[in-house]
Protein backbone atom coordinates (compact mmCIF):
# COMPACT_ATOMS: atom_id res chain seq x y z
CA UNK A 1 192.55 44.30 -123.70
CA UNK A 2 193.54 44.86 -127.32
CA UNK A 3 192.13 41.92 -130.05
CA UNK A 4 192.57 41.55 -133.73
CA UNK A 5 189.68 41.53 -136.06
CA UNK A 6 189.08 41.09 -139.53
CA UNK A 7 190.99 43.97 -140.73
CA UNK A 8 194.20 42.97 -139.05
CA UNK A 9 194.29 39.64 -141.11
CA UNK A 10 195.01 38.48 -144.45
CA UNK A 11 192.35 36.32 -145.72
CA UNK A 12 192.95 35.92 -149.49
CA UNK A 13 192.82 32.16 -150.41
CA UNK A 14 192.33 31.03 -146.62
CA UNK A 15 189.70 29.17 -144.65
CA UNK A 16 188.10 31.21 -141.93
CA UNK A 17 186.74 28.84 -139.22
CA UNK A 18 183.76 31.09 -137.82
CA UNK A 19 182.49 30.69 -134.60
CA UNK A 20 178.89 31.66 -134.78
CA UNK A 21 175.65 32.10 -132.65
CA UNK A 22 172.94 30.79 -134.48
CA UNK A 23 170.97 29.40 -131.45
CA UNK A 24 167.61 30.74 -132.76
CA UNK A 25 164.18 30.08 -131.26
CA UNK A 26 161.83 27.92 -133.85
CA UNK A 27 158.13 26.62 -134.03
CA UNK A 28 156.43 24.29 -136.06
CA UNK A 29 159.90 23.43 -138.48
CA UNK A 30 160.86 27.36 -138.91
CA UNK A 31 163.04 29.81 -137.11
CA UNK A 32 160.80 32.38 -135.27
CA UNK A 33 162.87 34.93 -135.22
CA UNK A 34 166.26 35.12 -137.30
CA UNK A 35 168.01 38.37 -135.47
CA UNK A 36 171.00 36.16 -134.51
CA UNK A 37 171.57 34.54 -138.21
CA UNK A 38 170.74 38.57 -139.43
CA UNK A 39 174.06 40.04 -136.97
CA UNK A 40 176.27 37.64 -138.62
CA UNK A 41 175.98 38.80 -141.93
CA UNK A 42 178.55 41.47 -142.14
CA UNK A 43 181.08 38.90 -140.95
CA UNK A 44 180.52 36.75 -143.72
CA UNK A 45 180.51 39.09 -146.15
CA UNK A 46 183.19 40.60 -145.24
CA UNK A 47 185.48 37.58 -145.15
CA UNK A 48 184.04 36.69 -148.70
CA UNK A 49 185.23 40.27 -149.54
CA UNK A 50 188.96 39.82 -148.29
CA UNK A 51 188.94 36.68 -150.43
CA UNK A 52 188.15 34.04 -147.55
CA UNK A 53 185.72 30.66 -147.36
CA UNK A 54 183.65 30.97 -144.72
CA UNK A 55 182.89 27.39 -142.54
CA UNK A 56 180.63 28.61 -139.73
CA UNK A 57 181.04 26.50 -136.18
CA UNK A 58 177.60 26.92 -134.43
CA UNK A 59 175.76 25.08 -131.43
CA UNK A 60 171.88 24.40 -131.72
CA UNK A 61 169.56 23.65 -128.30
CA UNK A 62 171.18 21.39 -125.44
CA UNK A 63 172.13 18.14 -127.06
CA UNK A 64 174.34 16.80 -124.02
CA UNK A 65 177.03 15.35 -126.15
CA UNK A 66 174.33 13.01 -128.10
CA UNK A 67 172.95 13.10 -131.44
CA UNK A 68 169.55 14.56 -131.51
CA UNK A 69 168.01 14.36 -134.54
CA UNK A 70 165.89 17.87 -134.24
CA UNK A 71 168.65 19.76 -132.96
CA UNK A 72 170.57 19.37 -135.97
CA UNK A 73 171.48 22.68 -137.82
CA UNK A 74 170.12 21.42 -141.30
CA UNK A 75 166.77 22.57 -140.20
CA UNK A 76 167.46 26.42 -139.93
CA UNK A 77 169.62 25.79 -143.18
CA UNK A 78 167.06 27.57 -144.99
CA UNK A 79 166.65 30.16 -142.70
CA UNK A 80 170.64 30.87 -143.15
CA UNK A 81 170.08 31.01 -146.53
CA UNK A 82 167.68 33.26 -146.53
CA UNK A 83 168.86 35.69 -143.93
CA UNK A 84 172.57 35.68 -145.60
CA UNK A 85 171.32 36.05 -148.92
CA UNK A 86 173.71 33.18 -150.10
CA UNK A 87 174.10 29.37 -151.42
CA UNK A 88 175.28 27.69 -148.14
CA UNK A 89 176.73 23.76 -148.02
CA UNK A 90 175.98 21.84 -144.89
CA UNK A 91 178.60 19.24 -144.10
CA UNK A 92 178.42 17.12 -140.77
CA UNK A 93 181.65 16.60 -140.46
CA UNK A 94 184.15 18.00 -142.57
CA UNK A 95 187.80 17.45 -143.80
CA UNK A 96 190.59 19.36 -144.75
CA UNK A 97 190.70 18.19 -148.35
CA UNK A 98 186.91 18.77 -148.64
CA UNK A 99 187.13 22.20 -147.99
CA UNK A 100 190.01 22.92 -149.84
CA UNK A 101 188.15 21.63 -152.84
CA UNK A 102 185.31 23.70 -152.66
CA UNK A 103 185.42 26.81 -155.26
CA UNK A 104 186.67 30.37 -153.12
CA UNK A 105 183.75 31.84 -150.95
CA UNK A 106 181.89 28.81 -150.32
CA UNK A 107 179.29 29.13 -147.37
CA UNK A 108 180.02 26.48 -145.34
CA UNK A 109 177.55 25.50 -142.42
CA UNK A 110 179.10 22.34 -140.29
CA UNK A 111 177.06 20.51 -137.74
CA UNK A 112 176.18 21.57 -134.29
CA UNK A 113 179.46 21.11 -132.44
CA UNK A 114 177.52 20.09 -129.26
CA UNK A 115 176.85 16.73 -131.00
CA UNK A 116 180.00 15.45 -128.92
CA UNK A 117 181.24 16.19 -124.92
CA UNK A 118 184.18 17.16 -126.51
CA UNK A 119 183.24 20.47 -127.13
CA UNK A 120 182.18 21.64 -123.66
CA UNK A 121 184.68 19.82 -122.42
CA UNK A 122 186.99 21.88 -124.30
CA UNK A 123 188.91 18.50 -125.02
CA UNK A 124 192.35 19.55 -126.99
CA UNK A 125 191.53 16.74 -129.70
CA UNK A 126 188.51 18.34 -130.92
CA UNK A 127 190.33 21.63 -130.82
CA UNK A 128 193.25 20.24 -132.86
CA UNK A 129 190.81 18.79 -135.49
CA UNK A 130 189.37 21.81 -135.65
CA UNK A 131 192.32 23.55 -136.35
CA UNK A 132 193.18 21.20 -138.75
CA UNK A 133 190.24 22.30 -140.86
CA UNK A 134 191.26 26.05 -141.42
CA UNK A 135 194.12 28.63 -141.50
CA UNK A 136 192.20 31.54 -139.54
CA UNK A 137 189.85 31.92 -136.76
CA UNK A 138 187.52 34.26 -136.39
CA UNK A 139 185.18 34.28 -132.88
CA UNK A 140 181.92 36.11 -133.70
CA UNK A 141 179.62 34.54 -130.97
CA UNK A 142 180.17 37.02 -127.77
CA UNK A 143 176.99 35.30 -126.39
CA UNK A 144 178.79 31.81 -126.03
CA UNK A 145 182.46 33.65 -125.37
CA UNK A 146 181.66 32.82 -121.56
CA UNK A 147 182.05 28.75 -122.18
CA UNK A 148 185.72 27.72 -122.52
CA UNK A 149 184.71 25.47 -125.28
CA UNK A 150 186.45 23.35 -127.93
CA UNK A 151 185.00 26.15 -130.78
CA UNK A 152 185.24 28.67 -129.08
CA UNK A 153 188.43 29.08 -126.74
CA UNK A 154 190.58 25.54 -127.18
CA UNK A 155 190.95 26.42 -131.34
CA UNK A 156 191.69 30.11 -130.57
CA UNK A 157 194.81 29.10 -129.00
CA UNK A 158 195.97 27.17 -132.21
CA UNK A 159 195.16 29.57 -135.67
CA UNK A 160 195.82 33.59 -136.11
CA UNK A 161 192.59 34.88 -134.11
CA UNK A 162 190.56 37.74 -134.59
CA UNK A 163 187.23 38.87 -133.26
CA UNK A 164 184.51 39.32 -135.76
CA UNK A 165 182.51 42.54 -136.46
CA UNK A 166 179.48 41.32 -134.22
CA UNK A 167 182.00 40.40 -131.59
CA UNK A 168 184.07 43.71 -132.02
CA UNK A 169 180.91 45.67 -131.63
CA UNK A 170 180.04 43.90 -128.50
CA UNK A 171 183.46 44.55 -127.23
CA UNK A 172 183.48 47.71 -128.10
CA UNK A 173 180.50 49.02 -126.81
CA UNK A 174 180.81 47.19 -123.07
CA UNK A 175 184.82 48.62 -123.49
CA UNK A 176 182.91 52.27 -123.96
CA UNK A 177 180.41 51.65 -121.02
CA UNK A 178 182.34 50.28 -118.55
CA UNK A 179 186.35 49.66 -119.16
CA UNK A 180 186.96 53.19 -120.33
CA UNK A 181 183.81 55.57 -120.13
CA UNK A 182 182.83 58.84 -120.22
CA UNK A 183 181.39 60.03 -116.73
CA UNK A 184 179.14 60.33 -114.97
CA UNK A 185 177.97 56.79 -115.01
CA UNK A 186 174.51 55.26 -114.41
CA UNK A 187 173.50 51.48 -114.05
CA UNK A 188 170.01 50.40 -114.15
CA UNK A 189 169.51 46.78 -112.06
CA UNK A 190 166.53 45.31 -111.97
CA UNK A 191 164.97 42.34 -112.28
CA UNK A 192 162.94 39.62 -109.25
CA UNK A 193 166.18 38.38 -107.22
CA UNK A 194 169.48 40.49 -105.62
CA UNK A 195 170.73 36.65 -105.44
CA UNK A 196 170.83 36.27 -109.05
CA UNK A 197 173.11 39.35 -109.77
CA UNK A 198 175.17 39.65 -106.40
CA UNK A 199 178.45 39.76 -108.17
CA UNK A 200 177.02 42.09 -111.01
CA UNK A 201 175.77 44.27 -107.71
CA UNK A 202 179.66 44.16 -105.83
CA UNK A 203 181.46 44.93 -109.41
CA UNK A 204 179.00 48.17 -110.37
CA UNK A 205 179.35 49.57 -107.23
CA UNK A 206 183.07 50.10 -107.54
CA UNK A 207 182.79 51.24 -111.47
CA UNK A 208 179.50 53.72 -111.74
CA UNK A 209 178.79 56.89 -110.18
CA UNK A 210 175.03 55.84 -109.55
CA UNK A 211 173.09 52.70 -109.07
CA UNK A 212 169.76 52.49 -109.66
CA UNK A 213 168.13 49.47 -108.43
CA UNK A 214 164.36 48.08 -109.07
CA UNK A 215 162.01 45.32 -109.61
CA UNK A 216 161.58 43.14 -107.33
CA UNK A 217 165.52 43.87 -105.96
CA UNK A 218 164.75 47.20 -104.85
CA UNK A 219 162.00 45.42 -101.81
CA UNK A 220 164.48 43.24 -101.06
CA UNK A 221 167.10 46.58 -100.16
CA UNK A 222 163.94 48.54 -98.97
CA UNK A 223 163.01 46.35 -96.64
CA UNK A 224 166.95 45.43 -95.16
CA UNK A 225 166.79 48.86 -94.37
CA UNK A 226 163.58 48.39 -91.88
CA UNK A 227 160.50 49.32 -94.48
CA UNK A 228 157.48 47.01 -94.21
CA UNK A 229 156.96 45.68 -98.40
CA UNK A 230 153.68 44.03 -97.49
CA UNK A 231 153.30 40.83 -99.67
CA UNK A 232 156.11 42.02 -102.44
CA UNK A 233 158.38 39.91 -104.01
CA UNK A 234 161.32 39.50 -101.09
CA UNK A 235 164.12 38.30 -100.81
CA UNK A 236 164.05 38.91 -96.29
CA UNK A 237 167.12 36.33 -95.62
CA UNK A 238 169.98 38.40 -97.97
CA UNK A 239 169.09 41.89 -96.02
CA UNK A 240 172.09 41.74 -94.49
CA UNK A 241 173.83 41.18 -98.17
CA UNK A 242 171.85 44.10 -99.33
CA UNK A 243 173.36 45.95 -96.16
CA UNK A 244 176.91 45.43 -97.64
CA UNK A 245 176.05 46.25 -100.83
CA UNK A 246 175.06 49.55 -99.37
CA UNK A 247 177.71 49.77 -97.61
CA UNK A 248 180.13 48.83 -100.14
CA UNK A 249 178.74 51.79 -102.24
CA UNK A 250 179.14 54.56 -99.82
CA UNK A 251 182.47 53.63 -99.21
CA UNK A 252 183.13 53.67 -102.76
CA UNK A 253 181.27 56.87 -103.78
CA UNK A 254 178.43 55.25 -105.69
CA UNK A 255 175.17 56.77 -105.18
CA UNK A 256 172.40 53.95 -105.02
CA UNK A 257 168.91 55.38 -106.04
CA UNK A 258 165.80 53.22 -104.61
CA UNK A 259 162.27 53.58 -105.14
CA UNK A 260 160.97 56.37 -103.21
CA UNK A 261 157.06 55.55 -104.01
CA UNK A 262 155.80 52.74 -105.37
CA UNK A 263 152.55 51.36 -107.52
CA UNK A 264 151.15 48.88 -105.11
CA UNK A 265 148.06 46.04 -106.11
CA UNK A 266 146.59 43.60 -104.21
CA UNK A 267 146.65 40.91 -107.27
CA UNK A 268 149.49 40.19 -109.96
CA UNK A 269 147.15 41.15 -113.02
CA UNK A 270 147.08 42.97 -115.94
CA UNK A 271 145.01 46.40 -115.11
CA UNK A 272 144.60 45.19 -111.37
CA UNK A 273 143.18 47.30 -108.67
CA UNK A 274 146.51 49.69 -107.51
CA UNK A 275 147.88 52.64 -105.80
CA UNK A 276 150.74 55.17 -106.01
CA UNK A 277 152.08 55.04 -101.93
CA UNK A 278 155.35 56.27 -100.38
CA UNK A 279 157.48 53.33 -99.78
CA UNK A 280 157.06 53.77 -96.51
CA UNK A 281 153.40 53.35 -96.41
CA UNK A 282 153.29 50.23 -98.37
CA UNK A 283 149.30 48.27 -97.25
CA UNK A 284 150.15 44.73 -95.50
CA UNK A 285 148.25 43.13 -97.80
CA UNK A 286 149.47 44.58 -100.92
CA UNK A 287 152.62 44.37 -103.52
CA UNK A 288 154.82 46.45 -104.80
CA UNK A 289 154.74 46.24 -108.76
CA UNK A 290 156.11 49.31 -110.31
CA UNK A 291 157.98 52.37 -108.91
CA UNK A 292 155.72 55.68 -108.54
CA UNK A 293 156.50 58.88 -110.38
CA UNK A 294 158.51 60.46 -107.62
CA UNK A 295 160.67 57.63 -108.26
CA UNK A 296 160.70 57.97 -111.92
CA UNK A 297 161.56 61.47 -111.72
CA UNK A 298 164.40 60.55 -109.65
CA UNK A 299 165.56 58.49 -112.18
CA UNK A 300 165.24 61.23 -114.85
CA UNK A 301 167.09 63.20 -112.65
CA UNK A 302 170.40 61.05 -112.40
CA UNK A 303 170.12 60.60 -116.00
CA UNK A 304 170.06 64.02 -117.16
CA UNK A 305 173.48 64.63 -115.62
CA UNK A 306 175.30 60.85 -116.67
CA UNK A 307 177.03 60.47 -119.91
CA UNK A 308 177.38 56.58 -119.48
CA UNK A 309 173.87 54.46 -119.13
CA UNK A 310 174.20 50.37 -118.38
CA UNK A 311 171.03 49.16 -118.08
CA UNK A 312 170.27 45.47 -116.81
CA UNK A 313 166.62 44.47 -115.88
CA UNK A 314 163.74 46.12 -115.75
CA UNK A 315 162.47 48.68 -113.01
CA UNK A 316 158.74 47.07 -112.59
CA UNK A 317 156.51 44.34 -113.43
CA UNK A 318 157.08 45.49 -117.27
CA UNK A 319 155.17 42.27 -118.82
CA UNK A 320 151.47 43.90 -117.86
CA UNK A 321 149.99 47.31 -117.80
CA UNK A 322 150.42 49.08 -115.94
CA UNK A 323 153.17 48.16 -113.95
CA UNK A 324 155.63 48.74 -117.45
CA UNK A 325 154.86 52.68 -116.61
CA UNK A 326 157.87 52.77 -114.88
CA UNK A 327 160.37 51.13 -117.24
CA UNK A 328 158.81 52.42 -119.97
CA UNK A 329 159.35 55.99 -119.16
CA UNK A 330 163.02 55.80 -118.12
CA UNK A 331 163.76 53.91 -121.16
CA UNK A 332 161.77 56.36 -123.26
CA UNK A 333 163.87 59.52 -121.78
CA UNK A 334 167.65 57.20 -122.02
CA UNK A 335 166.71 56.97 -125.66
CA UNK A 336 165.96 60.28 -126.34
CA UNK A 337 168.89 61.52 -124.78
CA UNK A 338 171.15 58.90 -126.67
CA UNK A 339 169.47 60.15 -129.73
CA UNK A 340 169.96 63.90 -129.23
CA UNK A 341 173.85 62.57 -128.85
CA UNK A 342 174.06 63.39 -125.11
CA UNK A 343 174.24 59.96 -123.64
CA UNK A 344 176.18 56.36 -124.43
CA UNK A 345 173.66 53.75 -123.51
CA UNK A 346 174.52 50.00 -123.59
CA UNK A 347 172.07 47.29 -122.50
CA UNK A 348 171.30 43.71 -122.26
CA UNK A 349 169.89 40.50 -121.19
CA UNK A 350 166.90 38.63 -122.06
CA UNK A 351 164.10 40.41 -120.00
CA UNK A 352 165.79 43.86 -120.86
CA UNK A 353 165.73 43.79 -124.39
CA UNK A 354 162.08 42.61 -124.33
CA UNK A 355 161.10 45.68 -121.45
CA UNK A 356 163.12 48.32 -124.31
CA UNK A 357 161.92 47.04 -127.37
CA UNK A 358 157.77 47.33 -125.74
CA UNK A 359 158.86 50.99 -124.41
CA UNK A 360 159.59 51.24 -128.37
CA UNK A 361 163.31 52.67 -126.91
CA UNK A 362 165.17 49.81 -128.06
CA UNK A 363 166.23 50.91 -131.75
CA UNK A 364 167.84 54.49 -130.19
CA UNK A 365 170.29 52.62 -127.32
CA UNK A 366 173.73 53.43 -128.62
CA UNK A 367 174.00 49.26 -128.43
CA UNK A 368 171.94 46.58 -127.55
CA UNK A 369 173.19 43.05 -126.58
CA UNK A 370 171.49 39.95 -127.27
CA UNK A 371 174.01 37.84 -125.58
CA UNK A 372 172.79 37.11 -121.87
CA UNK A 373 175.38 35.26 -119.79
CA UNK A 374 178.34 36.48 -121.15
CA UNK A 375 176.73 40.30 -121.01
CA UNK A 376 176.16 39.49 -117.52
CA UNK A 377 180.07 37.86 -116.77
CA UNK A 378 181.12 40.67 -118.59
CA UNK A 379 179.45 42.81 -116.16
CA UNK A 380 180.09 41.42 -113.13
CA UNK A 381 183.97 41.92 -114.22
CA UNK A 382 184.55 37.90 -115.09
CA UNK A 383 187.20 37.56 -117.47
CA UNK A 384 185.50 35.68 -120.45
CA UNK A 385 187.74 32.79 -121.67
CA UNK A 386 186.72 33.17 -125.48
CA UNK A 387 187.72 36.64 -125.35
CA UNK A 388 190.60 36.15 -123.35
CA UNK A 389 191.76 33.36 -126.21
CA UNK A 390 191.76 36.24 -128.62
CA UNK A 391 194.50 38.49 -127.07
């Protein structure tokens, strides 16, 4: 679908309502990590640039509609500062004639939006007064473009609209890995639980050329096809889901690649007692926690000849050695080859940003994601009503 963004729209003397995701993790009265408040930066600047004032629309925790005191967004004010490199004035609720008589590229932080039901209830009031409050909206929070909220789809619908450049490269990249990509294309899946990601499962299978599946998933397909997992992680009442999904993927000419060895241990520990076995020869008493080398070089295989990479989950146990052997290695050889310009590689999700970063592959992925949901809707082929609001 085709969006505006920044450079389509005259911003000289206007107020840009910004729809931000500054939901950022904190301890002890600071932010822990500011990587959210950090991708929003060249959106700000820019609109500063084109002659625009700035009044960023964010949520903060799970209020419920209520007033919570700590989940107010004057306590990562300083961390905003910081991070933007800029003066910024919190207001908690503004008005029109306030903003307008601020001086031209004021920072302009207003309170967490969740404060009132009328935001995820996308009520039209709160989207009016909204509107009411600038000339321009600009939706930079992909990660929250899932919720048909009062910020983020209801005010779309009633200013010019544009995407900002953290949004744009979002789109962009999942466009180039998915809507319109070069082939052949791989998916990584992994993760504890096929039920979690059965629509992500039925949408891939229709769009990649190959499907590799691990974690805990991959028992759950082994074993629907009649292969003993022992005490692994198994999910025995959807085999007959995984036997569609199979199903569904041979009829659509998707290759699905399963462990064909695994690394096995009879305890869920860090350096625990373990084996390399074929998957068929899995001990009663043990778990499957990583896939074996075979499998890896299976995996390096399928790679080598895909152009595409969408990776979702991670292919073992990835939090303790050494059942990260696995993910680590894949991830490793999908960077190198996205480095050496042979390979577009998008990923995302909470678990799988964590598993890339600790293989140390996460900086050389052509683009990495840190929304989760609305990755994972985008994905699974959901049409996400923020972006929608933009076309």
């Amino acid at each position: 679908m085709a969006w505006k963004t920044l450079d389509d729209m005259d911003l000289n003397g206007k107020i840009v309502l910004t729809r931000v995701d500054i939901n950022v993790p904190m301890a002890d009265g600071r932010v822990t990590d500011a990587t959210r408040i950090a991708r929003i930066k060249p959106t700000i600047d820019d609109i500063i640039a084109k002659g625009g004032t700035p009044v960023m629309l964010a949520h903060f925790g799970r209020p419920k509609g209520q007033y919570v005191a700590e989940m107010s967004l004057s306590h990562i004010l300083p961390a905003v500062k910081e991070t933007l490199g800029r003066d910024v004035t919190f207001i908690e609720k503004p008005s029109r004639e306030e903003l307008d008589a601020l001086p031209a590229g004021t920072v302009i932080l207003v309170e967490n939006t969740r404060f009132t039901n009328m935001e995820t209830d996308n009520d039209p009031k709160m989207a009016q007064f909204l509107a009411s409050l600038g000339d321009v909206f600009c939706n930079d929070a992909f990660s929250a473009a899932h919720r048909a909220h009062a910020s983020t789809e209801g005010v779309a619908h009633l200013l010019p609209s544009c995407a900002g450049r953290l949004m744009q490269a979002e789109l962009s990249a999942l466009e180039a890995a998915l809507t319109t990509p070069k082939r052949p294309v791989v998916a990584v899946v992994g993760g504890a639980k096929v039920s979690t990601k059965l629509d992500l499962l039925g949408n891939l299978v229709r769009k990649v050329d190959y499907l590799v599946i691990g974690g805990g998933m991959a028992n759950t397909f082994l074993a629907a096809q009649g292969i003993d997992v022992g005490k692994s992680l198994c999910e025995h009442d959807l085999a007959e889901t995984a036997r569609d999904i199979l199903k569904k993927a041979d009829e659509a000419g998707c290759e699905i690649i399963l462990p064909v060895d695994a690394r096995v241990a009879w305890e869920f520990a860090a350096n625990a007692k373990n084996e390399i076995v074929d998957v068929t020869a899995v001990p009663s008493d043990a778990m499957i926690l990583d896939a074996g080398p075979a499998s890896v070089d299976r995996v390096a295989e399928v790679f080598k000849s895909a152009k595409t990479l969408i990776w979702n989950g991670p292919l073992g146990a990835f939090e303790i050695e050494p059942f990260d052997t696995a993910t680590n290695a894949a991830a490793q050889q999908a960077a190198a080859m996205t480095k050496a310009g042979d390979l577009i590689s998008v990923a995302g999700g909470g678990d799988t940003v964590a598993a890339l970063n600790k293989a140390g592959a996460g900086a050389d992925f052509t683009y990495i994601s840190t929304a989760g949901g609305a990755f994972l809707e985008w994905m699974e082929g959901k049409t996400l009503p923020g972006v929608a609001a933009l076309g």
